[in-house]
PDB file of N, CA and C in Angstrom:
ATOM      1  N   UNK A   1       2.614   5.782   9.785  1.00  0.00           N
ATOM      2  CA  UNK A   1       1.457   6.616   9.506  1.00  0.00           C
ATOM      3  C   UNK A   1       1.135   7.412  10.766  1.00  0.00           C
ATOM      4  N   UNK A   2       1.096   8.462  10.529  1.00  0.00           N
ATOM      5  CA  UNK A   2       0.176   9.503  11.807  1.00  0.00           C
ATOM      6  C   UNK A   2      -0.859   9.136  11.916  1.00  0.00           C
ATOM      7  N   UNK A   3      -1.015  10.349  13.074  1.00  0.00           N
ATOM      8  CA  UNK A   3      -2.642   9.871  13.326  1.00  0.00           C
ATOM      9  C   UNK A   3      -4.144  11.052  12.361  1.00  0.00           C
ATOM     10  N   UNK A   4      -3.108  11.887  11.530  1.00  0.00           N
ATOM     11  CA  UNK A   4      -3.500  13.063  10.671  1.00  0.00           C
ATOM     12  C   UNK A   4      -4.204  11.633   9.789  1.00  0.00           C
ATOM     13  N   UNK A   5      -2.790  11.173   9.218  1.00  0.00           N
ATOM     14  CA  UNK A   5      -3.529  10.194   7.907  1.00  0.00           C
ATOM     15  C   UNK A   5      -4.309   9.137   8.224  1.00  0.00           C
ATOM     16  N   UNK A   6      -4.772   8.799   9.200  1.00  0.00           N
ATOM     17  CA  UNK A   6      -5.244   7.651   9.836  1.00  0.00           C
ATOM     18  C   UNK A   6      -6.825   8.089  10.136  1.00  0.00           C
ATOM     19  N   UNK A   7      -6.759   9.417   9.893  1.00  0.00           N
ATOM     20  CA  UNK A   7      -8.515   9.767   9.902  1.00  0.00           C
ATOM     21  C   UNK A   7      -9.191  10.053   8.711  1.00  0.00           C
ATOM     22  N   UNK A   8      -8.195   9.990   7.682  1.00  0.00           N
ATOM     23  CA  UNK A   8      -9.126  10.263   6.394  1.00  0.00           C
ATOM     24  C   UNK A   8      -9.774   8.533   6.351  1.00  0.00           C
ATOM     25  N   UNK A   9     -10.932   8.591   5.461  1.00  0.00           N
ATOM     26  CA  UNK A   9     -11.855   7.586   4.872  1.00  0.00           C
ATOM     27  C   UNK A   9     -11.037   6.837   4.526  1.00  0.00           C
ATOM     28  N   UNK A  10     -11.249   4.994   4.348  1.00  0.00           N
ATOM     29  CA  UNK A  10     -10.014   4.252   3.527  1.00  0.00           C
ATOM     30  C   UNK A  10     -10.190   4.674   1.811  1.00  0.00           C
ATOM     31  N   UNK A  11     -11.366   5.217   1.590  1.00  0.00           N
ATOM     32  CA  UNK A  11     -11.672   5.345   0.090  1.00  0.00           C
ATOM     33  C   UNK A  11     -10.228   6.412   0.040  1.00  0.00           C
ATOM     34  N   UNK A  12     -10.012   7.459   0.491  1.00  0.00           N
ATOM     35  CA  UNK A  12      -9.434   8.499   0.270  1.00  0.00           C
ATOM     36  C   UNK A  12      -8.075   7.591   0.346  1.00  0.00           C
ATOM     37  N   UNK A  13      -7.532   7.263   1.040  1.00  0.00           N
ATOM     38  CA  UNK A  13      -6.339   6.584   1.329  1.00  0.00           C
ATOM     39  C   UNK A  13      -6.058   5.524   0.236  1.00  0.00           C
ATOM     40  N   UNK A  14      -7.117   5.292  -0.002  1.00  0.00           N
ATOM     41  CA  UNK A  14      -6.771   4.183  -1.692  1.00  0.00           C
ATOM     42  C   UNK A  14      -6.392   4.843  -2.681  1.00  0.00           C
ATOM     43  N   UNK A  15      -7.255   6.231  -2.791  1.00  0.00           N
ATOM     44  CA  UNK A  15      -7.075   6.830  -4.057  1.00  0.00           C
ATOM     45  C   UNK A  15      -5.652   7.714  -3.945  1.00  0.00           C
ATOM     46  N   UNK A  16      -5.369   8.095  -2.468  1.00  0.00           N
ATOM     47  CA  UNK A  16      -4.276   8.912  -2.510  1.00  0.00           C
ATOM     48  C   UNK A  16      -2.637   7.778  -2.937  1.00  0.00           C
ATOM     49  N   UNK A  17      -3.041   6.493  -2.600  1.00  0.00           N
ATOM     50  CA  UNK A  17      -2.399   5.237  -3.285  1.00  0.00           C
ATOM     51  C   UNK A  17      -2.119   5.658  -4.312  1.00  0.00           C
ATOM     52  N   UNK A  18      -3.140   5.603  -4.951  1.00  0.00           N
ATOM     53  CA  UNK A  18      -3.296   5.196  -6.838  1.00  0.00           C
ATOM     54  C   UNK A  18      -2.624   6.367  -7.025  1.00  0.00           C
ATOM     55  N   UNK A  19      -2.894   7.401  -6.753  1.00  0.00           N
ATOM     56  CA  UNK A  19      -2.362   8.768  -6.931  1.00  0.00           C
ATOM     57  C   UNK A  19      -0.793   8.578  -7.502  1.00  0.00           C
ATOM     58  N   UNK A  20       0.011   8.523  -5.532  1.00  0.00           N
ATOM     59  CA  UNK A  20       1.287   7.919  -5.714  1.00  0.00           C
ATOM     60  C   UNK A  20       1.846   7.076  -6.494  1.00  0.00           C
ATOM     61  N   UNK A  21       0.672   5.893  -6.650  1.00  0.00           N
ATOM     62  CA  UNK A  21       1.665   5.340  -7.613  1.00  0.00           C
ATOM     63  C   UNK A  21       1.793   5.992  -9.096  1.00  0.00           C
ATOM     64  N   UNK A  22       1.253   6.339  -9.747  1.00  0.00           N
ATOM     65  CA  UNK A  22       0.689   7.082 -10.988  1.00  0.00           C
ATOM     66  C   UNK A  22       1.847   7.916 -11.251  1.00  0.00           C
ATOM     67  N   UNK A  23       2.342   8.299  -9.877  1.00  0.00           N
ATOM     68  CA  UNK A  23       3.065   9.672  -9.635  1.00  0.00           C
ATOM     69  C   UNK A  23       4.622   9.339 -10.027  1.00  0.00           C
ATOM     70  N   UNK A  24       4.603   7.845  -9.502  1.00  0.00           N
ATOM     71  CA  UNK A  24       5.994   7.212  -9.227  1.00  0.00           C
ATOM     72  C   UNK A  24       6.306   6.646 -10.894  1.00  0.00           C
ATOM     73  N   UNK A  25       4.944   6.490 -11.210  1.00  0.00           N
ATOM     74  CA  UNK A  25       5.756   5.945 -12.596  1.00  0.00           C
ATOM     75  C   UNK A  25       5.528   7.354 -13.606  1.00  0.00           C
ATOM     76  N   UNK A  26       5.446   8.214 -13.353  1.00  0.00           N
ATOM     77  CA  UNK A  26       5.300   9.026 -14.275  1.00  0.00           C
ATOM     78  C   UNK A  26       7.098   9.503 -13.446  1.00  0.00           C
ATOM     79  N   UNK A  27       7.452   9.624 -12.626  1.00  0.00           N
ATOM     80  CA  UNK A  27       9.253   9.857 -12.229  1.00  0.00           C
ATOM     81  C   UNK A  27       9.424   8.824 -12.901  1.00  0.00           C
ATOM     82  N   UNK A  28       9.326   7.806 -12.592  1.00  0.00           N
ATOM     83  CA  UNK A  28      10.326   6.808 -13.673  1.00  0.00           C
ATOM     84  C   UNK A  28      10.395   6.753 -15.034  1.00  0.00           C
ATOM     85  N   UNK A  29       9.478   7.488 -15.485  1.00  0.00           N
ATOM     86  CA  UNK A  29       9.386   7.630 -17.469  1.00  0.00           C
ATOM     87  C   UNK A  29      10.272   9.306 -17.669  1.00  0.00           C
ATOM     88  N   UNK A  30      10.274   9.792 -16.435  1.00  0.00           N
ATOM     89  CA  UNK A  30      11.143  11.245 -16.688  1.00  0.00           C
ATOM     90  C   UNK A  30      12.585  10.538 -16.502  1.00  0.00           C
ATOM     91  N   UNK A  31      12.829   9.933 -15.467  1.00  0.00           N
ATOM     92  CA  UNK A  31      14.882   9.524 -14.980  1.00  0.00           C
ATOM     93  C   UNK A  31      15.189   8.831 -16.390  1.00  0.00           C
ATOM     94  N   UNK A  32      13.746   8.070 -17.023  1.00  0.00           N
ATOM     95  CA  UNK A  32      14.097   6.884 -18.203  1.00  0.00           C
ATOM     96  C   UNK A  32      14.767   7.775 -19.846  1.00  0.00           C
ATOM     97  N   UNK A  33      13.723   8.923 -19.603  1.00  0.00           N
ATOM     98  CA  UNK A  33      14.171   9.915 -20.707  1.00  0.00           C
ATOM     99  C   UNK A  33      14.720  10.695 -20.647  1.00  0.00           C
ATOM    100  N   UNK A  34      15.722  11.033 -19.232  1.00  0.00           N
ATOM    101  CA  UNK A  34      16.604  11.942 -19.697  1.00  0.00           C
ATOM    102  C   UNK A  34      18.230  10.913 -19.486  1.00  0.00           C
ATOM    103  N   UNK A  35      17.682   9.660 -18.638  1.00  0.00           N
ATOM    104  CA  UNK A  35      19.299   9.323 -18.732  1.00  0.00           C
ATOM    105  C   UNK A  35      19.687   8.569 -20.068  1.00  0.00           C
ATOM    106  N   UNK A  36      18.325   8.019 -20.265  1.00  0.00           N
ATOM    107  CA  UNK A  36      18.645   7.588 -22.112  1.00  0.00           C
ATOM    108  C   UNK A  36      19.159   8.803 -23.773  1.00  0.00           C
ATOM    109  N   UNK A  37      18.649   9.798 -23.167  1.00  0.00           N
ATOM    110  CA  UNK A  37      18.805  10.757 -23.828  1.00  0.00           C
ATOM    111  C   UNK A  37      20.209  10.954 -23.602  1.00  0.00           C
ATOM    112  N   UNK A  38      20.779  11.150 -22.306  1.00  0.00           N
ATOM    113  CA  UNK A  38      22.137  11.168 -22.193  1.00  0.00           C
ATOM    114  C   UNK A  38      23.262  10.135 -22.554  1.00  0.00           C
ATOM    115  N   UNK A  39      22.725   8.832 -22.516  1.00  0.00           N
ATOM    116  CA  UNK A  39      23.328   7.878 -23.252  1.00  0.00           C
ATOM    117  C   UNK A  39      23.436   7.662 -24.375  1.00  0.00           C
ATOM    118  N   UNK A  40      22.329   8.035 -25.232  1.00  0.00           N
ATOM    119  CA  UNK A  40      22.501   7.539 -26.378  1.00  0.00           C
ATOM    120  C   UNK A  40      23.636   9.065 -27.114  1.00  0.00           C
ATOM    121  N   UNK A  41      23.606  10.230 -26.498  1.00  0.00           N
ATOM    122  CA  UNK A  41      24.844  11.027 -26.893  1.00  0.00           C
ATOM    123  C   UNK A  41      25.892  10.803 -26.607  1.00  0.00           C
ATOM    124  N   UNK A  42      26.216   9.897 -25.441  1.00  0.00           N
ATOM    125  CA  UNK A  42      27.256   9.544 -24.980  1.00  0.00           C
ATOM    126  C   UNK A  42      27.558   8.301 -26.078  1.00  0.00           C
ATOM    127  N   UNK A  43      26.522   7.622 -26.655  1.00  0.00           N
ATOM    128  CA  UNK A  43      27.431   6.380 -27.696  1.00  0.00           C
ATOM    129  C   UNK A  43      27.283   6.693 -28.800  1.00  0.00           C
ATOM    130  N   UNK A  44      26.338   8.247 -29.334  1.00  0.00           N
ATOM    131  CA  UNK A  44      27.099   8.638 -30.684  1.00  0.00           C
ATOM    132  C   UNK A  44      28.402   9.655 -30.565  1.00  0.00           C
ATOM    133  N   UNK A  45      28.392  10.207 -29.464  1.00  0.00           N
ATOM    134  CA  UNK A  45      29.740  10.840 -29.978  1.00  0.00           C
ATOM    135  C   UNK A  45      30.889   9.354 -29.598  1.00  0.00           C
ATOM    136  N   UNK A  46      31.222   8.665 -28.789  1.00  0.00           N
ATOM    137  CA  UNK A  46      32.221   7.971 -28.210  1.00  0.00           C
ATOM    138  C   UNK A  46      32.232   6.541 -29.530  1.00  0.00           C
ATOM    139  N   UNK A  47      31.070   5.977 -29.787  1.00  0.00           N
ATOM    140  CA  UNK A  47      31.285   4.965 -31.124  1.00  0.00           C
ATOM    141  C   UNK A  47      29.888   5.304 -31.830  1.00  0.00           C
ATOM    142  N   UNK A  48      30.297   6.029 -32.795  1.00  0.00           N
ATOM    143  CA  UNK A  48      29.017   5.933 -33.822  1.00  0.00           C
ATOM    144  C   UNK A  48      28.767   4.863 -34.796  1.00  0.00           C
ATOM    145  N   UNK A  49      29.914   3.890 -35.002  1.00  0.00           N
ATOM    146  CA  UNK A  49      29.353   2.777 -35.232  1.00  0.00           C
ATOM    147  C   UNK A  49      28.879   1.684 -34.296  1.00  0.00           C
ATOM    148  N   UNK A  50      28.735   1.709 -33.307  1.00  0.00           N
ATOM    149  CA  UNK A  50      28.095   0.990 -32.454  1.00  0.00           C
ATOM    150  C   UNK A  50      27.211   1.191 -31.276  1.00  0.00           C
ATOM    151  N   UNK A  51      26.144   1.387 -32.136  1.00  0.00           N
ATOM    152  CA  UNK A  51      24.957   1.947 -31.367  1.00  0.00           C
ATOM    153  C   UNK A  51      24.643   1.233 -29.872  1.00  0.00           C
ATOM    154  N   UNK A  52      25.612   1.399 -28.520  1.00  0.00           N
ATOM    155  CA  UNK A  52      25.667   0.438 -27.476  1.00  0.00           C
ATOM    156  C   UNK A  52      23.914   1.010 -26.725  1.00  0.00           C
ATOM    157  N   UNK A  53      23.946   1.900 -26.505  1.00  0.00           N
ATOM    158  CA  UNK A  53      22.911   2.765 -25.831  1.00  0.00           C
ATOM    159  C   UNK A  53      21.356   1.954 -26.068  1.00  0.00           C
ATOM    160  N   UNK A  54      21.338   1.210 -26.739  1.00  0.00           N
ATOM    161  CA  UNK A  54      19.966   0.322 -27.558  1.00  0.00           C
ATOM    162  C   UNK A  54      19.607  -0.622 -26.165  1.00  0.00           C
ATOM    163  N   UNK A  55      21.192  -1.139 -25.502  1.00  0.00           N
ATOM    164  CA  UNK A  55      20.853  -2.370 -24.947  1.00  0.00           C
ATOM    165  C   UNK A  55      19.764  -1.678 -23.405  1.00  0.00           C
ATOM    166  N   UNK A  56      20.561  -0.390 -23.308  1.00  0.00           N
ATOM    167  CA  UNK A  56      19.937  -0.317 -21.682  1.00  0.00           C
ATOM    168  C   UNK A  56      18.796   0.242 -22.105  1.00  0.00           C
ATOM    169  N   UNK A  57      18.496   0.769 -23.025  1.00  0.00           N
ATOM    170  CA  UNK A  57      16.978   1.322 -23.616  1.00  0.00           C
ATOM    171  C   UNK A  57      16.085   0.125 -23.961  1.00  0.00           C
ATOM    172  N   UNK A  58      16.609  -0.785 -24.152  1.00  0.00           N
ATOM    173  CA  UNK A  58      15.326  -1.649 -23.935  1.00  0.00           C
ATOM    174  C   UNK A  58      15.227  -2.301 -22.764  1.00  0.00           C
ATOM    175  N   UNK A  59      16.215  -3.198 -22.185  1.00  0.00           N
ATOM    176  CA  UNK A  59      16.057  -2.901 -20.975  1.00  0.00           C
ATOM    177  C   UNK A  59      15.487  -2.689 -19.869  1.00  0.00           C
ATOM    178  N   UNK A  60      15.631  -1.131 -19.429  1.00  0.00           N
ATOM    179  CA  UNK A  60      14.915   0.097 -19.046  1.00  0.00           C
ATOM    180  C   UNK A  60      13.850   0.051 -19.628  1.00  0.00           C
ATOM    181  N   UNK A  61      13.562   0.048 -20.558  1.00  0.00           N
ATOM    182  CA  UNK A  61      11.870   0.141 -21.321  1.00  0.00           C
ATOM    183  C   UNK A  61      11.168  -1.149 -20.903  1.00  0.00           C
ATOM    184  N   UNK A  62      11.489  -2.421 -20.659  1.00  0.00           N
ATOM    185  CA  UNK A  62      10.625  -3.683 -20.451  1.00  0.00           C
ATOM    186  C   UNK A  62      10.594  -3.081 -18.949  1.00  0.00           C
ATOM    187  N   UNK A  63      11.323  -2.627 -18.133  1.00  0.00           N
ATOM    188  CA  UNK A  63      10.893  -2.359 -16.842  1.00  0.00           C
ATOM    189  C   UNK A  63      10.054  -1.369 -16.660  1.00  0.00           C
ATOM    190  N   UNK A  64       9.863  -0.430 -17.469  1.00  0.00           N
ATOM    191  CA  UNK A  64       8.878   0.653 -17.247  1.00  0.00           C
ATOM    192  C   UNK A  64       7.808   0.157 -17.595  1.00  0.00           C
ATOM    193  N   UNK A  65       7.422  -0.497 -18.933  1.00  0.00           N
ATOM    194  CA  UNK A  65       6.739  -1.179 -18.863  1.00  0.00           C
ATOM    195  C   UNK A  65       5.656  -2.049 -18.243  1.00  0.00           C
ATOM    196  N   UNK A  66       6.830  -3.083 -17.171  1.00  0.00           N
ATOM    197  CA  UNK A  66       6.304  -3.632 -16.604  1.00  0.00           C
ATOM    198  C   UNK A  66       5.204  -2.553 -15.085  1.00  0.00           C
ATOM    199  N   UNK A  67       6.592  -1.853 -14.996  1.00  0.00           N
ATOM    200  CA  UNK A  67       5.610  -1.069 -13.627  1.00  0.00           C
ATOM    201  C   UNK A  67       4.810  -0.573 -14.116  1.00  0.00           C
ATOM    202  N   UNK A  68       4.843   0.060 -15.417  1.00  0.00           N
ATOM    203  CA  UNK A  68       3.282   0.895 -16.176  1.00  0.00           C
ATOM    204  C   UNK A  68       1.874  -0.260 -15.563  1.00  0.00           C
ATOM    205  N   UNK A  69       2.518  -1.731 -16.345  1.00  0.00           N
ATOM    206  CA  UNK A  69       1.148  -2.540 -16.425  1.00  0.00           C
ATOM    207  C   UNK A  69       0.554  -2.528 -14.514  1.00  0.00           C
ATOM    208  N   UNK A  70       1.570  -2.514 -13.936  1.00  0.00           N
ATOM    209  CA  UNK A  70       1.297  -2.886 -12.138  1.00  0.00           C
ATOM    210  C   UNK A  70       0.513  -1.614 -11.854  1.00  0.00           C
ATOM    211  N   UNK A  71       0.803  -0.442 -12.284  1.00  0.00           N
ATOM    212  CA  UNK A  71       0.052   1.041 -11.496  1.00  0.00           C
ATOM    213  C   UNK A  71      -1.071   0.912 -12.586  1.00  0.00           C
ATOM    214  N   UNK A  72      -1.013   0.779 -13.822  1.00  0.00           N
ATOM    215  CA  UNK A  72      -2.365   0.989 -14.647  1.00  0.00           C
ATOM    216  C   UNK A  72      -3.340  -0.180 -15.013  1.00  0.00           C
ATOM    217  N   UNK A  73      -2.594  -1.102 -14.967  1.00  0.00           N
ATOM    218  CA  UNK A  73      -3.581  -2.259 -15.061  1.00  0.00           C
ATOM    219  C   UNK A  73      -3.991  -3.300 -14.656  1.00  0.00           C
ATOM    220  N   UNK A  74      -3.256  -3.529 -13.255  1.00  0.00           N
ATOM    221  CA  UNK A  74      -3.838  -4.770 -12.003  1.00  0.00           C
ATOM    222  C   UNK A  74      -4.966  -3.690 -11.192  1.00  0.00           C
ATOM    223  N   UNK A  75      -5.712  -4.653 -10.823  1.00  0.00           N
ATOM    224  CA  UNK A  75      -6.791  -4.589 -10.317  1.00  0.00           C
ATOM    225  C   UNK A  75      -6.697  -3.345  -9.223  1.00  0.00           C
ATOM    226  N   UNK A  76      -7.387  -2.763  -8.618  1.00  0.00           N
ATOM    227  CA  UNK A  76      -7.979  -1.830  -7.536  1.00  0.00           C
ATOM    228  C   UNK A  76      -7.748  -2.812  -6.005  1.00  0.00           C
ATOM    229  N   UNK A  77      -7.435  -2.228  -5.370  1.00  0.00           N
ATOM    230  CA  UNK A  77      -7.713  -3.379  -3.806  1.00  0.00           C
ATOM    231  C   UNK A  77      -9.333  -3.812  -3.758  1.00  0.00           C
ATOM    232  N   UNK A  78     -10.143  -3.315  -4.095  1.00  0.00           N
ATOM    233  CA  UNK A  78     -11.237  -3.815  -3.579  1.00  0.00           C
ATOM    234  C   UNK A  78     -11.610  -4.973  -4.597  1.00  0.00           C
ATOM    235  N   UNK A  79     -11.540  -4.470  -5.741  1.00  0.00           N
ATOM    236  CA  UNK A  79     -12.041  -5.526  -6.672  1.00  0.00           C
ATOM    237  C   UNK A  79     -11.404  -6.659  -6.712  1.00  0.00           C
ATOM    238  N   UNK A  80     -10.387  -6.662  -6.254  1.00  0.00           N
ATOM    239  CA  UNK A  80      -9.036  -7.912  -5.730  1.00  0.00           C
ATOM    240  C   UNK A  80      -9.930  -8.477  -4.419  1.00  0.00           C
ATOM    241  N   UNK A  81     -10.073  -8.012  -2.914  1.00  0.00           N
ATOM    242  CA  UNK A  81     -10.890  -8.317  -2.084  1.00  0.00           C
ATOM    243  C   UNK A  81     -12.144  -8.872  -2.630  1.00  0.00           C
ATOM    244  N   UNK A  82     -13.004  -8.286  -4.001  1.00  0.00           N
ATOM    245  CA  UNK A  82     -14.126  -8.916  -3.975  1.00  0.00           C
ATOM    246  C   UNK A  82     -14.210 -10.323  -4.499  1.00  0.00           C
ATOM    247  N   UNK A  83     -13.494 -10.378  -5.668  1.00  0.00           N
ATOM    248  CA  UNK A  83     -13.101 -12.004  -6.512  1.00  0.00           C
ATOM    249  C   UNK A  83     -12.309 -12.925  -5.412  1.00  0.00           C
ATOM    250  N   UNK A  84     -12.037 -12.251  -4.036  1.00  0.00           N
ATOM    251  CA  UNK A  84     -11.060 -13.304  -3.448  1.00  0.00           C
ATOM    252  C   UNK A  84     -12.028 -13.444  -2.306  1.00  0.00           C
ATOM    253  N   UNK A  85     -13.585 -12.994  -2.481  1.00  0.00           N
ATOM    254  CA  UNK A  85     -14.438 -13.225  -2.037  1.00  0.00           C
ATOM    255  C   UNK A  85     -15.501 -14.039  -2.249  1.00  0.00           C
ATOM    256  N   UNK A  86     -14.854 -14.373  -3.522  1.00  0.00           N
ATOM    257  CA  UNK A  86     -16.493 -14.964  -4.353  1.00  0.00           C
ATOM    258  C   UNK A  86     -17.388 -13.633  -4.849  1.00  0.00           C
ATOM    259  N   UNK A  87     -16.945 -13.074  -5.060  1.00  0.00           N
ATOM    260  CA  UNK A  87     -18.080 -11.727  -5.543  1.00  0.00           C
ATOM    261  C   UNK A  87     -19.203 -11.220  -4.408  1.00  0.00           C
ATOM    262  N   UNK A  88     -18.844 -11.505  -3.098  1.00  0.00           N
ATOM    263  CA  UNK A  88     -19.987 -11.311  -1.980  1.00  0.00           C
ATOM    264  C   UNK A  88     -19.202  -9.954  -1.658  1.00  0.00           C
ATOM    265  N   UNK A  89     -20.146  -8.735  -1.853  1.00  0.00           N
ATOM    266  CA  UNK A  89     -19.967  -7.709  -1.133  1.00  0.00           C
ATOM    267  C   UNK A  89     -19.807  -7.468   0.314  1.00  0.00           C
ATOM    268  N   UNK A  90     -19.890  -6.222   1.330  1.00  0.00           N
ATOM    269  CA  UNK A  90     -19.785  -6.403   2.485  1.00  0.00           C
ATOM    270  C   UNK A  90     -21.025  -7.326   3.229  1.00  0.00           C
ATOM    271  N   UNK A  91     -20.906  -7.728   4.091  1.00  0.00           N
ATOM    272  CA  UNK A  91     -22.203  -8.740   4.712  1.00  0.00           C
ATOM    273  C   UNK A  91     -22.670  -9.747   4.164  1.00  0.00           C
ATOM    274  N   UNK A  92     -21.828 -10.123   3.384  1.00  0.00           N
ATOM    275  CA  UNK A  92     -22.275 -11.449   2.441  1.00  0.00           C
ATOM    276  C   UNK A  92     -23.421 -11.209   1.170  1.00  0.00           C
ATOM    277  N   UNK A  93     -23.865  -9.771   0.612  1.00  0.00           N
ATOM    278  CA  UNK A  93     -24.610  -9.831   0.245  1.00  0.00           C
ATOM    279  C   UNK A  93     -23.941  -9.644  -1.515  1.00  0.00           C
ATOM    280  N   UNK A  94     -24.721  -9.989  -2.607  1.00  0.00           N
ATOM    281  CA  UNK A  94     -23.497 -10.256  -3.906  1.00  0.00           C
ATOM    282  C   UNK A  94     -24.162  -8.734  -4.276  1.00  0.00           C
TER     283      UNK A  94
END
């Protein structure tokens, strides 16, 4: 880290977090749909009776998944800090 990013607020630096991550899984749902898109043409023209392309699409999908639930639905850092506080805000006060 510089010393540029080291003067913004930590609020700003959290959110520019969340940002990134948001950012990272929205790249990973684009690489997910175009290399699946390319696979699954690659196993209808090469075996159209055997739809192989299913296995890495799901797969690939329980992992996006999973990172979806980590960027959209675990907790915030602070609210993590506060329950691993007992719910006492800064200075001990609830």
């Amino acid at each position: 880290m510089n010393d540029m990013q080291s003067s913004f607020p930590p609020a700003f630096e959290a959110a520019r977090q969340r940002v990134r991550a948001k950012m990272g899984w929205y790249r990973h749902l684009l690489y997910y749909l175009v290399v699946n898109l390319f696979l699954s043409g690659i196993s209808v023209v090469s075996s159209p009776d055997d739809p192989w392309f299913i296995w890495p699409l799901l797969a690939w999908g329980a992992a996006l998944a999973a990172h979806g639930i980590a960027v959209y639905l675990s907790p915030s850092d602070h609210v993590m800090e506060d329950s691993m506080a007992g719910g006492y805000g800064p200075g001990g006060v609830r």
